[in-house]
Structures are given as structure tokens and as C-alpha cells.
Protein backbone atom coordinates (compact mmCIF):
# COMPACT_ATOMS: atom_id res chain seq x y z
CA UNK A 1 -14.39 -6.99 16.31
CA UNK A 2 -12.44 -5.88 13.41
CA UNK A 3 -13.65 -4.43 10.38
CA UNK A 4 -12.33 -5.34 7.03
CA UNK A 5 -11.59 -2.48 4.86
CA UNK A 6 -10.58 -3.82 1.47
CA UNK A 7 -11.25 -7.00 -0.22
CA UNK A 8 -7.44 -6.85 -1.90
CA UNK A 9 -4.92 -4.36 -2.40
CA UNK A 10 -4.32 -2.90 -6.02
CA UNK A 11 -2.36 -0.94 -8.19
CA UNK A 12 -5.20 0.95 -7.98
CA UNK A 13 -5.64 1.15 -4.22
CA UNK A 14 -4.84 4.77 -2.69
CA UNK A 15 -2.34 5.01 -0.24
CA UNK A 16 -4.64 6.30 2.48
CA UNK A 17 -6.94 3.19 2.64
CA UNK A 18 -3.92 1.05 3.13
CA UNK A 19 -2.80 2.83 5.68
CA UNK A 20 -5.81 1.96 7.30
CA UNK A 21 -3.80 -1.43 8.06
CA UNK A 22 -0.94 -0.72 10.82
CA UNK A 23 1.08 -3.71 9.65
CA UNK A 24 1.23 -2.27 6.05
CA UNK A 25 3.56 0.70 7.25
CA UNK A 26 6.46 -1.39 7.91
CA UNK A 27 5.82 -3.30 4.64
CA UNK A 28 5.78 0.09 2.69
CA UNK A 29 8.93 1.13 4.78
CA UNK A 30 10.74 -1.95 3.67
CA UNK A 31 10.29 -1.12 0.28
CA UNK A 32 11.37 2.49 0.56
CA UNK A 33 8.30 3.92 -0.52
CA UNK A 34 9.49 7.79 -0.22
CA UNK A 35 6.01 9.31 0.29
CA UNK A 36 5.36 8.26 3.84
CA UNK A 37 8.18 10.90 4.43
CA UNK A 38 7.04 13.89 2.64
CA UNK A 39 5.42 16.96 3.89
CA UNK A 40 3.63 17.05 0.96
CA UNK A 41 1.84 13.35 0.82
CA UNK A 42 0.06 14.09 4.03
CA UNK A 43 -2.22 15.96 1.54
CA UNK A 44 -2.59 13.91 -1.21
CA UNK A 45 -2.58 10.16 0.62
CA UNK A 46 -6.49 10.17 -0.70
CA UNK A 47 -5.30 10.56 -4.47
CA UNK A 48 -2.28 8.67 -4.63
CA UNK A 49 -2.65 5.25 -5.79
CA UNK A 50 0.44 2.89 -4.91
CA UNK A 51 0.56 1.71 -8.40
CA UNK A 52 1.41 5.25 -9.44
CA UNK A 53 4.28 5.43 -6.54
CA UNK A 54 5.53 2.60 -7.34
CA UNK A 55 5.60 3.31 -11.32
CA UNK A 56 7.79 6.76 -10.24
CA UNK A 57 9.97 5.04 -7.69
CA UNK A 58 11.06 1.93 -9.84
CA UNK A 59 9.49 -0.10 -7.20
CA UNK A 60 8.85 -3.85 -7.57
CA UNK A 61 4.70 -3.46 -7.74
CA UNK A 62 4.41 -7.14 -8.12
CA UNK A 63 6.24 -8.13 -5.10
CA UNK A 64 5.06 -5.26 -2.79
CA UNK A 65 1.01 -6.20 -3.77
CA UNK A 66 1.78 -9.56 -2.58
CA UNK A 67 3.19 -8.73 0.60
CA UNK A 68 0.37 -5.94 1.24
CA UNK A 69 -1.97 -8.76 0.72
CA UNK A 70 -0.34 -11.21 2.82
CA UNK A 71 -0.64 -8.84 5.81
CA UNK A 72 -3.55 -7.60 5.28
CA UNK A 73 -5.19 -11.41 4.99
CA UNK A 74 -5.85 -11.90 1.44
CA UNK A 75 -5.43 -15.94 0.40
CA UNK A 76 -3.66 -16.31 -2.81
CA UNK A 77 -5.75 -18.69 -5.14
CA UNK A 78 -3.67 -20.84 -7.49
């Protein structure tokens, strides 16, 4: 049985509880998200929201919430 972890992904949303979700990797990959690389992040994954990365990256925050989402299971309500 699987456990869900996280009702929806936000700018708000730390990148250590996504990471919880082995398909959002890739996802965060695709989008070049420079902290899954660094030494450094292994330390501060519990404090760094993806809104923030995104914001210091010039990453597309819209588009990379919606695919987290997607993966993770959320429905998009029109």
C-alpha cells in the first residue's frame, strides 16, 4: 500500500519531501534544477523550498509545479 505524502506540491514545498516521490527526480533533472548536484544541498534539502530554487535559477516555477503534480497524482480542477 502506498502512502501519500503531500496533498500538492508548492512553491512552498521543501525539496526533501518531494524527493520522497522517485518519479520527481527525473522531473527536477529535466529542468536543471542545480541542487540535486551539490555537496552542499545534501544538508539543507529540509530548508530549501523549490520556490526559492527556482526564484535563483530563473526556472519556469509555473511549469515545473505542474509537472511535479502530474507525477505525483494531483488532478488539476478547472
Amino acid at each position: 500500500m502506498t502512502q501519500k505524502i503531500l496533498n500538492k506540491i508548492t512553491e512552498e514545498t521543501t525539496l526533501e519531501k518531494i524527493l520522497k516521490y522517485s518519479q520527481t527526480e527525473k522531473i527536477l533533472v529535466k529542468y536543471k534544477l542545480p541542487c540535486l548536484g551539490c555537496p552542499m544541498a545534501v544538508y539543507e534539502m529540509g530548508i530549501l523550498k523549490i520556490g526559492q530554487v527556482a526564484k535563483t535559477y530563473n526556472i519556469d516555477l509555473k511549469n515545473l509545479l505542474k509537472e511535479l503534480n502530474a507525477v505525483i497524482g494531483v488532478k488539476k480542477h478547472s
